[in-house]
C-alpha atoms as a PDB file:
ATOM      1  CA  UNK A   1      76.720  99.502  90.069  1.00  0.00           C
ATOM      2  CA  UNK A   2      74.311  98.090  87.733  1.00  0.00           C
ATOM      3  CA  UNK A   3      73.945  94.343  87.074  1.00  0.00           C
ATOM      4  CA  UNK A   4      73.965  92.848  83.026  1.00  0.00           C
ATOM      5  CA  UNK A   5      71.230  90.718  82.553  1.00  0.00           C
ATOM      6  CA  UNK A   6      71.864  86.910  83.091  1.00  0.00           C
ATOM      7  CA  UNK A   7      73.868  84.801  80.761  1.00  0.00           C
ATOM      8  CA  UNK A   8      73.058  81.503  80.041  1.00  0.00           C
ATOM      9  CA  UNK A   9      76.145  80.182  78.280  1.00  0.00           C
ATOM     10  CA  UNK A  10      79.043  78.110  79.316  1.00  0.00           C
ATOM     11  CA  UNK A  11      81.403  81.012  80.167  1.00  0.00           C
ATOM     12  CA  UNK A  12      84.487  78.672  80.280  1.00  0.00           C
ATOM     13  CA  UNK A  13      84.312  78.299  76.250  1.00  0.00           C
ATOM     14  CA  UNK A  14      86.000  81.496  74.858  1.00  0.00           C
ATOM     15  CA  UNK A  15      84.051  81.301  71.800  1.00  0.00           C
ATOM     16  CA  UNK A  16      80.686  81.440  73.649  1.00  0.00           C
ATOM     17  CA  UNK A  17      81.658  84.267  75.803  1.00  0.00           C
ATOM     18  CA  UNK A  18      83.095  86.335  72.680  1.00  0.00           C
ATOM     19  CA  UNK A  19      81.100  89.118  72.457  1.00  0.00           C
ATOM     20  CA  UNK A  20      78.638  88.985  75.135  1.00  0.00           C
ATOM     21  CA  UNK A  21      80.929  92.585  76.265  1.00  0.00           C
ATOM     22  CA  UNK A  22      81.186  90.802  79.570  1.00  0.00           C
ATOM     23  CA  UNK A  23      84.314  92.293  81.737  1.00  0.00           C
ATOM     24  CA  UNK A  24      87.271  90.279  82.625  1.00  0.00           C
ATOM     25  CA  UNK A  25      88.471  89.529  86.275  1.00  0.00           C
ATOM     26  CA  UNK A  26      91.951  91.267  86.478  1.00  0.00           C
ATOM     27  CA  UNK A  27      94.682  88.402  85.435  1.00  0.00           C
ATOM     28  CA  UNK A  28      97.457  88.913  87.802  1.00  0.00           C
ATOM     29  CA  UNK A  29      97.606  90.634  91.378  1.00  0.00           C
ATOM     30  CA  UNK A  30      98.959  94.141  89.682  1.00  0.00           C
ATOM     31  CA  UNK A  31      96.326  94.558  87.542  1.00  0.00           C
ATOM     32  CA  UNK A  32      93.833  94.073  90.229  1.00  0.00           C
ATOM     33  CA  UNK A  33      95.651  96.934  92.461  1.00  0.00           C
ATOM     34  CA  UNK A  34      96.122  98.809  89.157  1.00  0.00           C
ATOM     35  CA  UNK A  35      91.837  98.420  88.986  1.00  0.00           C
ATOM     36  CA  UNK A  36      91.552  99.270  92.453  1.00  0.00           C
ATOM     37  CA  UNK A  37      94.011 102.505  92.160  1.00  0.00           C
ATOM     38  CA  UNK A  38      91.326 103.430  89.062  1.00  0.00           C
ATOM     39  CA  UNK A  39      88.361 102.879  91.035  1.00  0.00           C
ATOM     40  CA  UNK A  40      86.138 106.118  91.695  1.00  0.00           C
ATOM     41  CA  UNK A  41      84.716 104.225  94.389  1.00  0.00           C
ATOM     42  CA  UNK A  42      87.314 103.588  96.352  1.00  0.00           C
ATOM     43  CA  UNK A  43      88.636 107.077  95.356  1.00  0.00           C
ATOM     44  CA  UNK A  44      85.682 108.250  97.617  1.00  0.00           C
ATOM     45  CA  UNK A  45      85.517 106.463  99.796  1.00  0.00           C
ATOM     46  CA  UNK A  46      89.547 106.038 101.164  1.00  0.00           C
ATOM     47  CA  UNK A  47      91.372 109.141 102.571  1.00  0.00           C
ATOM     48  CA  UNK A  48      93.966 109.737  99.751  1.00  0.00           C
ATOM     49  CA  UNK A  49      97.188 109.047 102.086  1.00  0.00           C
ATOM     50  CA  UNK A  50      95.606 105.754 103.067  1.00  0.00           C
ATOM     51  CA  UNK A  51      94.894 104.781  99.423  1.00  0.00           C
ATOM     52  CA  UNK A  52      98.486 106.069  98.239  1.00  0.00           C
ATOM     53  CA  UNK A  53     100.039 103.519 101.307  1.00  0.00           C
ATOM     54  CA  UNK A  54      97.732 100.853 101.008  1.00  0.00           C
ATOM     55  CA  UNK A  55      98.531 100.412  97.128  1.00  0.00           C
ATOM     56  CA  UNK A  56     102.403 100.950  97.570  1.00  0.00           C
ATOM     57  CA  UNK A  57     102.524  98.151 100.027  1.00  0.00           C
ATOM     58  CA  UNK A  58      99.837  96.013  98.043  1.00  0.00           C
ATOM     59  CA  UNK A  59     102.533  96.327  94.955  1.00  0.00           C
ATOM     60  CA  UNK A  60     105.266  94.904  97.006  1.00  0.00           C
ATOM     61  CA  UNK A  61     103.487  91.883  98.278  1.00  0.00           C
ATOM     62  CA  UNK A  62     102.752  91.345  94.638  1.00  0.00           C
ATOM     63  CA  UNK A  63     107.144  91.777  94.011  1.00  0.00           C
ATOM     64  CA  UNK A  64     107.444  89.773  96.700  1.00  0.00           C
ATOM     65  CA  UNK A  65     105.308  86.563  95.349  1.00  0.00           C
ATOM     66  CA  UNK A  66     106.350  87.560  91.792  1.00  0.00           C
ATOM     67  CA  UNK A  67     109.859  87.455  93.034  1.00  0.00           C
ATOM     68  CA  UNK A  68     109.809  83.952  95.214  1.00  0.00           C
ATOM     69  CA  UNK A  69     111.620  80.955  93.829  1.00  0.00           C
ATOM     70  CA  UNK A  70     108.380  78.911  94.874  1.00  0.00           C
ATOM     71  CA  UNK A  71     105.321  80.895  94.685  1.00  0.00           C
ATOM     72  CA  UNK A  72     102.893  78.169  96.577  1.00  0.00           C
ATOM     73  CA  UNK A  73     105.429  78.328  99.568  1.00  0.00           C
ATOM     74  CA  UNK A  74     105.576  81.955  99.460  1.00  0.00           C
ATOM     75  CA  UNK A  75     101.361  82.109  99.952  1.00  0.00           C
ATOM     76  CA  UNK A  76     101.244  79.491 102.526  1.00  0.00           C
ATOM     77  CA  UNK A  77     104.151  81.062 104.665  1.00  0.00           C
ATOM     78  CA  UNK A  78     102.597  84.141 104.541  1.00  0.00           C
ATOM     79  CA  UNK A  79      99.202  83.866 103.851  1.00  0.00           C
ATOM     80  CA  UNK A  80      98.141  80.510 105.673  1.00  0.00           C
ATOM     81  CA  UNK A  81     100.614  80.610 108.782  1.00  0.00           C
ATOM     82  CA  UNK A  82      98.009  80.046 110.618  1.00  0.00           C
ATOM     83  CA  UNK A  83      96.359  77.255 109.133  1.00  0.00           C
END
């Protein structure tokens, strides 16, 4: 992985971003698994049955929170029990 060189513009302004051909972060938690499933890295580096389980359960979580009347409760229940 190669790093672009430094930017030294306010980032949060859409119109100073535009065309810097900067990536974006993934929006929601599918398209991050949806990256991850694309990854040659991870392709590599994860025994293929792992992967293939890994992602299938990663998906429901995201059905799951997608799916919960309150979303905030759903994280802290499950994600912050223990906090």
């Amino acid at each position: 992985m190669v790093l672009p060189p430094p930017v030294n513009r306010n980032l949060f302004d859409a119109a100073e971003a535009e065309g810097l051909g900067l990536e974006t972060l993934p929006a929601t938690l599918e398209e991050a698994v949806q990256v991850a499933e694309e990854s040659e890295f991870l392709r590599k580096v994860l025994p293929e049955g792992l992967s293939k389980r890994y992602f299938s359960e990663e998906l429901k979580r995201c059905a799951a929170l997608r799916n919960a009347p309150d979303q905030a409760e759903h994280e802290r229940v499950y994600y912050f029990n223990a906090i």
